[in-house]
Protein backbone atom coordinates (compact mmCIF):
# COMPACT_ATOMS: atom_id res chain seq x y z
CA UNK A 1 -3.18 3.99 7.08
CA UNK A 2 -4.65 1.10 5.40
CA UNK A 3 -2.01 -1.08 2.79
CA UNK A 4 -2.05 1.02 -0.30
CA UNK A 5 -1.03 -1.47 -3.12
CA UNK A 6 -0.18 -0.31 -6.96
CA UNK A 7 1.09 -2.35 -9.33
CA UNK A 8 3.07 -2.52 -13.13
CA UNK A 9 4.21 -4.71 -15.79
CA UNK A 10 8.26 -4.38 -16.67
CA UNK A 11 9.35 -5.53 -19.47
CA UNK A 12 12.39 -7.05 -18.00
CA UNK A 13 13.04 -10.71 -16.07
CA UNK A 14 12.36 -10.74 -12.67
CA UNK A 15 15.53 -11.28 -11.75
CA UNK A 16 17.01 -8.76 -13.28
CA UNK A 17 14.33 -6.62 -11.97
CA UNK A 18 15.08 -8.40 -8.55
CA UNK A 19 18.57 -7.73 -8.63
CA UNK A 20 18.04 -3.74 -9.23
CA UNK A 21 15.65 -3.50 -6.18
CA UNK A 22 17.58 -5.69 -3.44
CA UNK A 23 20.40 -2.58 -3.40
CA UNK A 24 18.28 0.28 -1.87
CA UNK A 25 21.03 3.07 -2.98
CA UNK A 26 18.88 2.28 -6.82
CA UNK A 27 15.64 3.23 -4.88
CA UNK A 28 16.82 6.95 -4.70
CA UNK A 29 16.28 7.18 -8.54
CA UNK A 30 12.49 5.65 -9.04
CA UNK A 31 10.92 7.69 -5.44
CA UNK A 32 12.94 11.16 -5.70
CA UNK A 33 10.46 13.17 -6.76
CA UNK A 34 8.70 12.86 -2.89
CA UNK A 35 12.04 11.63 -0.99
CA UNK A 36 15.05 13.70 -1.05
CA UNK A 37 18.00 13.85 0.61
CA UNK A 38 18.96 9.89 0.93
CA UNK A 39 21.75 8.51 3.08
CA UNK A 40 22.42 5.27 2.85
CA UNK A 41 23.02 3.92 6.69
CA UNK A 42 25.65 1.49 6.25
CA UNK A 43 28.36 0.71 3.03
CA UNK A 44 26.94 -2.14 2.18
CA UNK A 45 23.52 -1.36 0.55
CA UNK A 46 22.46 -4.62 -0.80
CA UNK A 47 20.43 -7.56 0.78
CA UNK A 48 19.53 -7.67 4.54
CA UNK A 49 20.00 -4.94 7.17
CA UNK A 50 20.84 -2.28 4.01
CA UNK A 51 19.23 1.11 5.02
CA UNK A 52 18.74 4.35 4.35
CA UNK A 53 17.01 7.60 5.61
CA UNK A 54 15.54 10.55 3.68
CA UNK A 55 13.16 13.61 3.84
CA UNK A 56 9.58 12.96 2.96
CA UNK A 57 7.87 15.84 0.54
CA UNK A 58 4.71 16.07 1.04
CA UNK A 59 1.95 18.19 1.52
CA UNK A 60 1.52 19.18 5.12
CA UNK A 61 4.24 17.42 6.47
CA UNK A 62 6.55 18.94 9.55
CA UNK A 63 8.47 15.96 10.46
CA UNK A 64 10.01 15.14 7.55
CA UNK A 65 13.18 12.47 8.06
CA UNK A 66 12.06 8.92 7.78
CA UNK A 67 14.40 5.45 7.80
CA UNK A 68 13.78 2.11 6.32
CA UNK A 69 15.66 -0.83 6.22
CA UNK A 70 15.52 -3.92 4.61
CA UNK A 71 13.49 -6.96 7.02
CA UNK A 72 13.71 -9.52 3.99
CA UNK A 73 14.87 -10.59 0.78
CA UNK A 74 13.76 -13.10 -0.38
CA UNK A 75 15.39 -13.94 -4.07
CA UNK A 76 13.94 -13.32 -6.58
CA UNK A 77 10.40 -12.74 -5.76
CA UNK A 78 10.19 -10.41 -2.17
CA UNK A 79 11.33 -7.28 -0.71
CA UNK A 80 10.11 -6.24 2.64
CA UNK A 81 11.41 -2.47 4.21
CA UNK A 82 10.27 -1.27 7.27
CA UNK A 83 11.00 2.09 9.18
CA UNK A 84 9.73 4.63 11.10
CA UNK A 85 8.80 8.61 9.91
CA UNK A 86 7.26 11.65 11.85
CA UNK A 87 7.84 13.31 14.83
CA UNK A 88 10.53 11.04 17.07
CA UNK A 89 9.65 8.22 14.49
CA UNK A 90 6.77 7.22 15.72
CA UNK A 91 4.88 6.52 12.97
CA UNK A 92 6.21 2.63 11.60
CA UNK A 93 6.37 2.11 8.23
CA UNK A 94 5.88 -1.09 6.32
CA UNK A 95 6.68 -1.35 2.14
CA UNK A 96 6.65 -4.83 0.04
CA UNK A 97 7.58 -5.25 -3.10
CA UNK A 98 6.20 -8.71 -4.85
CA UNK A 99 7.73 -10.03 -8.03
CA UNK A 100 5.78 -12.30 -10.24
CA UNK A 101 6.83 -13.53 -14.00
CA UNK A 102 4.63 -12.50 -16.26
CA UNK A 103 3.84 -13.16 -19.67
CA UNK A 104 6.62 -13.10 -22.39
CA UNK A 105 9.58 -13.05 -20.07
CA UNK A 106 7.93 -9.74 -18.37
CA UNK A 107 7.56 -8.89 -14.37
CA UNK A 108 4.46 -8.37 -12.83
CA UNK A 109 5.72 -5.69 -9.80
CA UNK A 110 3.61 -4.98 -7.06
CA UNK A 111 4.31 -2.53 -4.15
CA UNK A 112 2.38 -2.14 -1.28
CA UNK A 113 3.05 0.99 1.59
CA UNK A 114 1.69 0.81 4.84
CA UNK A 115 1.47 3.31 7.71
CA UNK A 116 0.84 2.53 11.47
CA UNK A 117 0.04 5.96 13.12
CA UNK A 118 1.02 6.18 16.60
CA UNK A 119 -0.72 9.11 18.49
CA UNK A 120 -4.54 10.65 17.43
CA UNK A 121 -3.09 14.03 15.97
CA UNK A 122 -0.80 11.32 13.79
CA UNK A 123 -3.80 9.56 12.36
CA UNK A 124 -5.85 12.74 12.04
CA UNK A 125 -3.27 14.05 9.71
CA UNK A 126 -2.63 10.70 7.71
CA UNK A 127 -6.99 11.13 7.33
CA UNK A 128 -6.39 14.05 4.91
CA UNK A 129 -5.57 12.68 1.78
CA UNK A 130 -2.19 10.50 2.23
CA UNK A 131 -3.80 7.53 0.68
CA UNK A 132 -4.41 9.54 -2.44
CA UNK A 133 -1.35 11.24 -2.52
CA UNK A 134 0.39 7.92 -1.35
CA UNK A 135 -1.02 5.83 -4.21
CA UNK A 136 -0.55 8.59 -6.96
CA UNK A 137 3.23 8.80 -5.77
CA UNK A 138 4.08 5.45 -6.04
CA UNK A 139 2.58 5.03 -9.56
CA UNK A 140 4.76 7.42 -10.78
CA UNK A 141 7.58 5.42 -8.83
CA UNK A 142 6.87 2.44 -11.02
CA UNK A 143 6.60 3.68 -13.73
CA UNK A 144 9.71 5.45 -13.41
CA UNK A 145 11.13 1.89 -12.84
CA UNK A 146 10.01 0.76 -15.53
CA UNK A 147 11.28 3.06 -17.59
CA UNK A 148 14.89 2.97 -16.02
CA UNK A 149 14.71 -1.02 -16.71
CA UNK A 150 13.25 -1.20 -20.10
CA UNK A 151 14.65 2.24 -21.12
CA UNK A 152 17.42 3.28 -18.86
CA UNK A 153 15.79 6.65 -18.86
CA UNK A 154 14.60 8.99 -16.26
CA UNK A 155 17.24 8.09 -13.52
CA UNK A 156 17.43 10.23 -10.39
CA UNK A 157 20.55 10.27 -8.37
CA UNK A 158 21.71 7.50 -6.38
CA UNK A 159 21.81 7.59 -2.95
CA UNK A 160 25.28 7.53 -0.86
CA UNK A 161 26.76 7.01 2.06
CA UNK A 162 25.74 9.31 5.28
CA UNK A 163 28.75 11.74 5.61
CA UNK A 164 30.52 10.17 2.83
């Protein structure tokens, strides 16, 4: 799939902003309303190497279980994750999140998701509607940042350790 890039403006500084999205057990409670079931993949979930995996909900979807981890952070204005999803994980996964300042001691936040399908029945099934639903569930993942940051409202549940 083509980068699908979405974007918001959080009323909070970026690094404060930064500092919430370089621990991916926070990203549990701005994306659970399409991934359930996280498990972090090591203690330490903060910075470099921190991973998790989770169950993808979406429509049509048989192999569910997906895994990022963290490629680079880059303080305070980069976040890189990239994983694999689908049946055996073939399917590679890229997702970037860009922090800019932005006017009045704001954050311009911009997150881009990226899909690299690895078979034909893989990229025949990503061709009905996943950049649609893609984009329209990561809008409502900003915004629910944003509203955990400026608010501290509408928090899901962290994620935690794999058999812990």
């Amino acid at each position: 799939m083509d980068p699908v890039s979405v974007s918001i403006v959080v009323g909070r500084p970026r690094e404060e902003v930064f500092d919430y999205l370089r621990d991916i057990a926070n990203h549990a409670e701005f994306t659970d309303h399409f991934l359930k079931d996280w498990r972090l993949t090591r203690e330490n979930s903060v910075g470099r190497g921190a991973g998790a995996r989770f169950r993808i909900e979406a429509p049509l979807q048989r192999f569910s279980w997906a895994g990022v981890s963290f490629i680079e952070v880059e303080a305070p204005h980069r976040i890189v994750e990239a994983g694999r999803a689908g049946k055996f994980n073939r399917i590679r996964t890229m997702t970037i999140y860009k922090l800019e300042p932005a006017a009045g001691g704001t954050t311009h936040v911009e997150l881009t998701s990226e899909t690299v399908p690895a078979t034909l029945s893989d990229r025949i099934g990503e061709a009905i509607g996943v950049r649609r639903w893609t984009r329209r569930q990561n809008k409502r993942a900003l915004r629910r940042l944003r509203s955990i940051l400026e608010e501290g409202t509408g928090r899901g549940a962290r994620a935690t350790i794999a058999g812990g």
